[in-house]
C-alpha atoms as a PDB file:
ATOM      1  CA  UNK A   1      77.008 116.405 106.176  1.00  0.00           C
ATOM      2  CA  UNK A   2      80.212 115.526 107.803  1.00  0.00           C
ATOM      3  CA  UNK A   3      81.059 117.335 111.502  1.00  0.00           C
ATOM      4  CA  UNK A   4      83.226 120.082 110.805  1.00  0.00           C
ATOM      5  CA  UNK A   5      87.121 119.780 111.696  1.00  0.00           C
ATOM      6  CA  UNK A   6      87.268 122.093 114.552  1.00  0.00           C
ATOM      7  CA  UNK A   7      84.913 119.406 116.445  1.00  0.00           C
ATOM      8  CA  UNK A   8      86.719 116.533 115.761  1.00  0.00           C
ATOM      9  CA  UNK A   9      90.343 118.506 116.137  1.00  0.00           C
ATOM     10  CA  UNK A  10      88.879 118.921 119.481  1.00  0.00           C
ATOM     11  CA  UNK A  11      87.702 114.884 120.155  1.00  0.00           C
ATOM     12  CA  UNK A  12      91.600 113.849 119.182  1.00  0.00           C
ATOM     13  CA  UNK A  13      92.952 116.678 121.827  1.00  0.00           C
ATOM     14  CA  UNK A  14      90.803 115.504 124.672  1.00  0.00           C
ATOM     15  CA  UNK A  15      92.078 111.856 124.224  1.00  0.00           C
ATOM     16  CA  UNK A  16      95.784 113.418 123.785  1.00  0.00           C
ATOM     17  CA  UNK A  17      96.244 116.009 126.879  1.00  0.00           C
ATOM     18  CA  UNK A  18      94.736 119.304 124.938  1.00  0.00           C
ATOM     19  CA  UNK A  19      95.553 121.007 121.436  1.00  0.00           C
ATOM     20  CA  UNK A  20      98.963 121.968 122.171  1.00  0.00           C
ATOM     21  CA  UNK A  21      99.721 117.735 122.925  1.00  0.00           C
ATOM     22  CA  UNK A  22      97.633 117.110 120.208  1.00  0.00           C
ATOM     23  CA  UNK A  23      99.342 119.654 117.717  1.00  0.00           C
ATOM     24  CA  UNK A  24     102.931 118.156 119.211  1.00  0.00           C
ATOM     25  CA  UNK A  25     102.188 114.797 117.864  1.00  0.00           C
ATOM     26  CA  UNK A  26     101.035 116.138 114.601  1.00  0.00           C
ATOM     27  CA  UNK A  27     104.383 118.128 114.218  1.00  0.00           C
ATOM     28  CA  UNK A  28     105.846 114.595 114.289  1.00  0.00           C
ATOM     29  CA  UNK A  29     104.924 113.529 110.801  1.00  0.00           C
ATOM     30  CA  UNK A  30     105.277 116.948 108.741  1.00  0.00           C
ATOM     31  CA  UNK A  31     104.735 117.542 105.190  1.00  0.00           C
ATOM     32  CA  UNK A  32     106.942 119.132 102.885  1.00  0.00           C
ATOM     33  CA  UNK A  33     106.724 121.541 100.808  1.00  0.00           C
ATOM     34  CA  UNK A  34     106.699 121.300  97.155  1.00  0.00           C
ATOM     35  CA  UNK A  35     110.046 122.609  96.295  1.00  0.00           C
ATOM     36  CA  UNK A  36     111.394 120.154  99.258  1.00  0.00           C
ATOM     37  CA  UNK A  37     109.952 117.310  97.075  1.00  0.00           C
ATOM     38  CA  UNK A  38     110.549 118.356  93.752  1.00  0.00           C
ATOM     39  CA  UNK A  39     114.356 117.978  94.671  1.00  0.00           C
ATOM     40  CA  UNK A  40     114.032 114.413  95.961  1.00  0.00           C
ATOM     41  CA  UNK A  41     116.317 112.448  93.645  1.00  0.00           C
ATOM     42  CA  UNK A  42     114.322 109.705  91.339  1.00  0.00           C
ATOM     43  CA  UNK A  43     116.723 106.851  93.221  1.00  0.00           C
ATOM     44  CA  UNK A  44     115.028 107.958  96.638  1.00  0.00           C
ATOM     45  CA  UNK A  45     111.701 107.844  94.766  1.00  0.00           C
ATOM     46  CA  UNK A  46     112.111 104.388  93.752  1.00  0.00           C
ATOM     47  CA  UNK A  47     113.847 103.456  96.876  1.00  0.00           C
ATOM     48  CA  UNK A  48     110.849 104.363  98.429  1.00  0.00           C
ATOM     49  CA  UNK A  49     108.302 102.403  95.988  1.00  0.00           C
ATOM     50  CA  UNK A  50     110.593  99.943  96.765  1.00  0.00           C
ATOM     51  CA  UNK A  51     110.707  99.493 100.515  1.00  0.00           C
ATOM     52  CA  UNK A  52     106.945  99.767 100.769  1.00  0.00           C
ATOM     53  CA  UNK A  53     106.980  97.190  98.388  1.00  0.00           C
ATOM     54  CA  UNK A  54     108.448  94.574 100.274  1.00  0.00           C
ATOM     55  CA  UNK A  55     107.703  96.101 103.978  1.00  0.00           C
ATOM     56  CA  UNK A  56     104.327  94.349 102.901  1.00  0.00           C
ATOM     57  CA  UNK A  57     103.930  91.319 104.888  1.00  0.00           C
ATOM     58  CA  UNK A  58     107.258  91.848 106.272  1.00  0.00           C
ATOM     59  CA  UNK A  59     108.285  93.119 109.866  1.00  0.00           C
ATOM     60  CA  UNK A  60     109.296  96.670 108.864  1.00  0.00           C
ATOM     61  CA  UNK A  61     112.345  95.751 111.552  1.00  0.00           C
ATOM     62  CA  UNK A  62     113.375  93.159 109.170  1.00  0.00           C
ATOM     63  CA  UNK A  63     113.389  95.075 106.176  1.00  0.00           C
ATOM     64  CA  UNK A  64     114.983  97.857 107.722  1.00  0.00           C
ATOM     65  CA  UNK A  65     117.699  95.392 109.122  1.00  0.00           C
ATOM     66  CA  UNK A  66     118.448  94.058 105.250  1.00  0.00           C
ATOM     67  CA  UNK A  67     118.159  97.546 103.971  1.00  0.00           C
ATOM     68  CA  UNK A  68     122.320  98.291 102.790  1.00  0.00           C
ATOM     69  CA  UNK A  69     121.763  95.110 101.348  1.00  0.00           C
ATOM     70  CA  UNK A  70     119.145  96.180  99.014  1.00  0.00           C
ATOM     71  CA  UNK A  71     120.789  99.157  97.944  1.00  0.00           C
ATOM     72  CA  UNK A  72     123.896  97.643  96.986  1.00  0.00           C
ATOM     73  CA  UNK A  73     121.385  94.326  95.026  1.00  0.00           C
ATOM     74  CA  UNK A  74     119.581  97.185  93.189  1.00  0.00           C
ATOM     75  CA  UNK A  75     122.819  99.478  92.297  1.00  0.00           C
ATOM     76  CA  UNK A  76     121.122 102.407  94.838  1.00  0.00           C
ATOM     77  CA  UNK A  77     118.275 102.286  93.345  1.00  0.00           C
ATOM     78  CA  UNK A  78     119.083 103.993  89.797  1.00  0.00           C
ATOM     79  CA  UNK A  79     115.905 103.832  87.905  1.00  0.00           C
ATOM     80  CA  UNK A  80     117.953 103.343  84.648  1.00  0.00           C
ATOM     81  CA  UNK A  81     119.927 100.241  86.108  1.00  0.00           C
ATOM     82  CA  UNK A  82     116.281  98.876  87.836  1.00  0.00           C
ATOM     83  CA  UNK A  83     114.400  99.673  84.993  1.00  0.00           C
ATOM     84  CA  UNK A  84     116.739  97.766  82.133  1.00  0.00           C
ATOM     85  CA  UNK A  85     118.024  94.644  84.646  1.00  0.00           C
ATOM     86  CA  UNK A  86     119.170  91.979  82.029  1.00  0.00           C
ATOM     87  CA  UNK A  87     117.909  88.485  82.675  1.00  0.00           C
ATOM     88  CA  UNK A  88     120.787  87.680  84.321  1.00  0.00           C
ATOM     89  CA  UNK A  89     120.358  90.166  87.055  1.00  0.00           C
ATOM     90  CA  UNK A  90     116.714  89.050  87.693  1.00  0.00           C
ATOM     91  CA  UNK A  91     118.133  86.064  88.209  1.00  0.00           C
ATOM     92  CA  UNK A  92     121.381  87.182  90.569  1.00  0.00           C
ATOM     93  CA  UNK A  93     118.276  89.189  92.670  1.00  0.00           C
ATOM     94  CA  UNK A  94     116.595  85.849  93.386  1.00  0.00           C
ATOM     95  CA  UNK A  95     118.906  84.142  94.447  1.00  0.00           C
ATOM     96  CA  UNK A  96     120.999  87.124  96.483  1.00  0.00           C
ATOM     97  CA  UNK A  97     120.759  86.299 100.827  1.00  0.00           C
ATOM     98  CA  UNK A  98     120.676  89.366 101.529  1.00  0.00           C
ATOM     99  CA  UNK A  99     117.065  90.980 100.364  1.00  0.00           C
ATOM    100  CA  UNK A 100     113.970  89.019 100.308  1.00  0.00           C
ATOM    101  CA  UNK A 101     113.897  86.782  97.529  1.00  0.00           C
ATOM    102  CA  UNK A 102     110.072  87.495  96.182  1.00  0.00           C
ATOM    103  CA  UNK A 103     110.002  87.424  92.314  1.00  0.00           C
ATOM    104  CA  UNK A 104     107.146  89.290  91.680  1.00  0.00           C
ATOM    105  CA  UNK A 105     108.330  92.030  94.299  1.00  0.00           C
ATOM    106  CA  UNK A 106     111.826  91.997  92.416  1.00  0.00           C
ATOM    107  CA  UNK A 107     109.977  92.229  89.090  1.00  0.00           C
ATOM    108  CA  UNK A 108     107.980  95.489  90.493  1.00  0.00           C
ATOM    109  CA  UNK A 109     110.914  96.791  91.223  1.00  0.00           C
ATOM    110  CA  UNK A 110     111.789  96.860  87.596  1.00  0.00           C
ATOM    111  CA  UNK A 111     108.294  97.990  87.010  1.00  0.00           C
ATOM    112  CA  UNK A 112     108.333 100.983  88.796  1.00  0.00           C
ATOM    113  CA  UNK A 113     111.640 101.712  87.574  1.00  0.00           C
ATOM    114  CA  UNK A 114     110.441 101.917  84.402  1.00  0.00           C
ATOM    115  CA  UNK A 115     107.556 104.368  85.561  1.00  0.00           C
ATOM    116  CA  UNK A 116     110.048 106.590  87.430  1.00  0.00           C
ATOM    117  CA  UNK A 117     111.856 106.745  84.196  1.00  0.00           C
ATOM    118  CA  UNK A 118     109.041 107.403  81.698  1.00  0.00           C
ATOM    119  CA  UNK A 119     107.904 110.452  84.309  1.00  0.00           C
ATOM    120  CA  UNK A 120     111.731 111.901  84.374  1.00  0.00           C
ATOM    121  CA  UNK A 121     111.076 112.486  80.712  1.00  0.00           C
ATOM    122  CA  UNK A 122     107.731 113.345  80.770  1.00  0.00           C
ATOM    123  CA  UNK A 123     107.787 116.104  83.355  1.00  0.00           C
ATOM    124  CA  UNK A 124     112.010 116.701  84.358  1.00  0.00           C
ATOM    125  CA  UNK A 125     111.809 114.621  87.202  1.00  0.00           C
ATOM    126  CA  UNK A 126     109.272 111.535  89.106  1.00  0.00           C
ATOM    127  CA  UNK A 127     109.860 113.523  92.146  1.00  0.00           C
ATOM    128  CA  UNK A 128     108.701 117.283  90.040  1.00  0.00           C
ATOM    129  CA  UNK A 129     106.220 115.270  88.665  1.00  0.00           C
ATOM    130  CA  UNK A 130     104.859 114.126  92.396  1.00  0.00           C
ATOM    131  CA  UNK A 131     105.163 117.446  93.971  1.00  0.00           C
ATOM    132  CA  UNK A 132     103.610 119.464  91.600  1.00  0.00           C
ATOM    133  CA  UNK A 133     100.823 117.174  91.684  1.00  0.00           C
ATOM    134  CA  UNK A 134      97.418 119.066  93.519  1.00  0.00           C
ATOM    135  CA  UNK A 135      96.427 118.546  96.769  1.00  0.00           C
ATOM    136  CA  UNK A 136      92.702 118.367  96.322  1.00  0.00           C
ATOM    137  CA  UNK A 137      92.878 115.409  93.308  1.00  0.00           C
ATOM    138  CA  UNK A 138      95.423 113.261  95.852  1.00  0.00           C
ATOM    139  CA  UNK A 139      93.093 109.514  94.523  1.00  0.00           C
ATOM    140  CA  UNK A 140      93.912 110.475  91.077  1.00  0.00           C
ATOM    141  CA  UNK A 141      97.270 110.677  91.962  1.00  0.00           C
ATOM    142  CA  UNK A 142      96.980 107.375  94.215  1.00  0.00           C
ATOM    143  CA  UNK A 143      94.936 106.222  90.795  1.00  0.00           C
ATOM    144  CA  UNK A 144      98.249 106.505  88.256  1.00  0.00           C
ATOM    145  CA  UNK A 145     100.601 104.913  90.821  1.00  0.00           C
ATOM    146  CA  UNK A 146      98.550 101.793  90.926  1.00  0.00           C
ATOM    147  CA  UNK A 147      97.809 101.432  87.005  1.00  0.00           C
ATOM    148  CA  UNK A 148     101.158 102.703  85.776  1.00  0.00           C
ATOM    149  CA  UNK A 149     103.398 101.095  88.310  1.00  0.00           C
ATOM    150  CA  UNK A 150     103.491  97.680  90.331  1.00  0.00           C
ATOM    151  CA  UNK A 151     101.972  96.810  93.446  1.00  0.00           C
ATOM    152  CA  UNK A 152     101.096 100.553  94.426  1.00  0.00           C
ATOM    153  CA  UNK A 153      97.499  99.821  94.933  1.00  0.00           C
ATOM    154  CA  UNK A 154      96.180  99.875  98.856  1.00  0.00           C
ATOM    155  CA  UNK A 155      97.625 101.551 101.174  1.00  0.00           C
ATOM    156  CA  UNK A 156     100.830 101.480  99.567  1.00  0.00           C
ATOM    157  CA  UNK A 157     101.396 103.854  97.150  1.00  0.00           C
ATOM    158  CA  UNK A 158      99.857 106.390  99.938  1.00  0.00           C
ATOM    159  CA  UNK A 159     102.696 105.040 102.366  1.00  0.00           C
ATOM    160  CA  UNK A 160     104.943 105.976  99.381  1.00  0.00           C
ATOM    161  CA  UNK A 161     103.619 109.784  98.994  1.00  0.00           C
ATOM    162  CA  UNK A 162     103.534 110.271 102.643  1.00  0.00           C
ATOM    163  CA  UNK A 163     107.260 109.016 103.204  1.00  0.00           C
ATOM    164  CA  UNK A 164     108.599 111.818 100.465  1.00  0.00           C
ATOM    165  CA  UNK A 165     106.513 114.493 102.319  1.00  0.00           C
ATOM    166  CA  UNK A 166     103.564 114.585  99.714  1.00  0.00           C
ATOM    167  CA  UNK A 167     100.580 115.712 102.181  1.00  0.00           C
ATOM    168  CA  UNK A 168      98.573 111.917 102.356  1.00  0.00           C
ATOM    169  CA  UNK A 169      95.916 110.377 104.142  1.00  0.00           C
ATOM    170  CA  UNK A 170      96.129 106.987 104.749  1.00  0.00           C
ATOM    171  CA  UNK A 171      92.900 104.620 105.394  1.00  0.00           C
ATOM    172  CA  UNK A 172      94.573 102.662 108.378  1.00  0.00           C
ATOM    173  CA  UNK A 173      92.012 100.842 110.375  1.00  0.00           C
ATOM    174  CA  UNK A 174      91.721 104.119 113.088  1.00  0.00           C
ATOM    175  CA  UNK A 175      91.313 106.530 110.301  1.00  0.00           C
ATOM    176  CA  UNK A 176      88.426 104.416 108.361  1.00  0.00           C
ATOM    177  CA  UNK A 177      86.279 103.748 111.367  1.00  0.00           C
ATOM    178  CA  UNK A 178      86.265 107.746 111.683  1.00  0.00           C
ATOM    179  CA  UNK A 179      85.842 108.391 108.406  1.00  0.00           C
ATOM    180  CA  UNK A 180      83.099 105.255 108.444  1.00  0.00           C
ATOM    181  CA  UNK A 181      81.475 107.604 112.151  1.00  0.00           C
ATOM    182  CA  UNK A 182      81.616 110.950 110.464  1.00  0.00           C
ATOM    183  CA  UNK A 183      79.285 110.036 107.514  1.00  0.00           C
ATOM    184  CA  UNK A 184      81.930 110.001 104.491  1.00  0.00           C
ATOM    185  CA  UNK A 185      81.832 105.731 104.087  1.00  0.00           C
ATOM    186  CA  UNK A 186      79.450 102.874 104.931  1.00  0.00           C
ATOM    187  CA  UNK A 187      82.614 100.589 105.029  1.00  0.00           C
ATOM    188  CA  UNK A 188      86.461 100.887 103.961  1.00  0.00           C
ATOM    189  CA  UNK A 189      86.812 102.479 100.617  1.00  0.00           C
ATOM    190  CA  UNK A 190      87.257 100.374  97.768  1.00  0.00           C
ATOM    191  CA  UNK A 191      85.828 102.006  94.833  1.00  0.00           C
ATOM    192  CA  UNK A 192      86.115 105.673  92.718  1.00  0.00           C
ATOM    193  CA  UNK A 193      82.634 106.815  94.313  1.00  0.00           C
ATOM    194  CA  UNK A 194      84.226 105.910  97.733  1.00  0.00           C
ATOM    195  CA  UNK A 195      87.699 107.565  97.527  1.00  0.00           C
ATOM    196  CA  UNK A 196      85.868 110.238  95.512  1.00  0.00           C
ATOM    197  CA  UNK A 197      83.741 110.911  98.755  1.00  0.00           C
ATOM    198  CA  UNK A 198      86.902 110.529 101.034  1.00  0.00           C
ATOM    199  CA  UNK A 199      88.720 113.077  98.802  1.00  0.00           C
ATOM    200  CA  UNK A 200      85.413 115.510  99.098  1.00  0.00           C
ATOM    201  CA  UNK A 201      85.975 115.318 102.729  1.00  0.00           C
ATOM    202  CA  UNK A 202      89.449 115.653 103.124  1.00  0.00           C
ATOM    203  CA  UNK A 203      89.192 118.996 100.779  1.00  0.00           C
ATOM    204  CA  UNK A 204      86.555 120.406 103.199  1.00  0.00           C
ATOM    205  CA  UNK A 205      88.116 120.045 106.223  1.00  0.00           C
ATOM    206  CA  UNK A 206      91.675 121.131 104.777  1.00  0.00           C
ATOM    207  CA  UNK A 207      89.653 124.358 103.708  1.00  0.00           C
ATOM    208  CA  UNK A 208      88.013 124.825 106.821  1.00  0.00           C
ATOM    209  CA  UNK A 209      91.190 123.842 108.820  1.00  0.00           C
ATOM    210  CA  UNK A 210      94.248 125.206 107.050  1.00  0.00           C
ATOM    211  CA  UNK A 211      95.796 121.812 107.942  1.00  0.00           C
ATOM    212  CA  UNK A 212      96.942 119.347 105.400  1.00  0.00           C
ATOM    213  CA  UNK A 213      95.455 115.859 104.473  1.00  0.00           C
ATOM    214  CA  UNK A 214      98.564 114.278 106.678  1.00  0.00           C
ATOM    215  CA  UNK A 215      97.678 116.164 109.659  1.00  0.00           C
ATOM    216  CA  UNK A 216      93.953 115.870 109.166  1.00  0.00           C
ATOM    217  CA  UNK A 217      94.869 112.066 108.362  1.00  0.00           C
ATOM    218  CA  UNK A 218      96.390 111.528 111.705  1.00  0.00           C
ATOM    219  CA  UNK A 219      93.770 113.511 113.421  1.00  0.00           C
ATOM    220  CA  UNK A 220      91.333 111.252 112.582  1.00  0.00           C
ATOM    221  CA  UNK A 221      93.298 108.012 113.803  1.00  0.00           C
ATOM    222  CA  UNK A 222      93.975 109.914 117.179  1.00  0.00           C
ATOM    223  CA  UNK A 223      89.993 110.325 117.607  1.00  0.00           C
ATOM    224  CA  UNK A 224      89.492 106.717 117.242  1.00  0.00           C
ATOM    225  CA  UNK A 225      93.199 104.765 118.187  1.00  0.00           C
ATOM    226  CA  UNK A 226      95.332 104.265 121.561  1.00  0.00           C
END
């Protein structure tokens, strides 16, 4: 039986100056709400696939640096232009200064591009698709971004919810050794039984709490990180 939030709500506030610090640095990474996401444009959903993508063993300065470069390699990100790339293009991409010149990054590029696509016609929109997606099965969600797209597994494809505003946890180091102190993991999550008991956990406390899995996310680092 996992502590209930309230208690460890209050272990992050004593390390952070009290609940009102506490809920300040909270209020620093909000969610959105559905409708907010919903009208996220599919080119800022693959932009975002995209820049977690290649932040990935990368200096997140760097990437950020070469940035207007990217969106002017991959045409601003247009799913339809990503996802259809002739040869030609592929081959323009890795040999282009200006982005980082990683083939199989390139190639999930076009990958996802074609996943943004096929969910545009499946459901209106990636984005409508995303934010209509509940809450309380968030690893099923984590689940089709890694089989149906490219290089979404990990922490990544988390990274990639939480940057459009989709409510996320994310098992950073911090957040796994509370998760690993509170009883929900012997160890960081790897398999469906152990997300499947993360996901439990997160849905009790966000009951309990009326807080979503980002804030209760980055509650849990705060008990545990500087």
């Amino acid at each position: 039986m996992t502590r209930p939030f309230d208690a460890i709500f209050a272990d992050a506030a004593a390390r952070k100056g009290g609940p009102a610090a506490l809920d300040a640095l909270l209020a620093e990474t909000p969610s959105r709400p559905p409708s907010e996401i919903a009208a996220t444009p599919d080119d800022r959903v693959l932009a975002e696939m995209a820049r977690r993508i290649f932040n990935a063993g990368f200096s997140s300065k760097v990437i950020a640096a070469k940035w207007p470069a990217f969106e002017s390699a991959f045409e601003g990100f247009d799913p339809h232009a990503c996802a259809f790339m002739p040869d030609e293009k592929l081959e323009a991409l890795l040999a282009d200064p200006g982005i980082v010149r990683n083939g199989a990054k390139i190639k999930a590029v076009q990958a996802n591009a074609r996943m943004v696509v096929d969910l545009a016609a499946e459901h209106g929109s990636a984005a409508s698709f995303i934010a209509r997606w509940p809450d309380a099965d968030y690893v099923g969600l984590l689940e089709l971004l890694k089989t149906r797209g490219s290089h979404l597994g990990g922490d990544s494809g988390m990274r990639v919810l939480r940057a459009l505003g989709k409510p996320a946890f994310i098992t950073t180091k911090d957040v796994v050794a509370a998760l690993i102190r509170e009883g929900v993991v012997a160890k960081t999550p790897s398999s469906k039984r152990d997300f499947a008991a993360v996901q439990d956990a997160f849905n009790a406390w966000s009951v309990q709490s009326g807080r979503d899995f980002t804030a209760i996310s980055r509650t849990l680092a705060l008990t545990v990180g500087p």
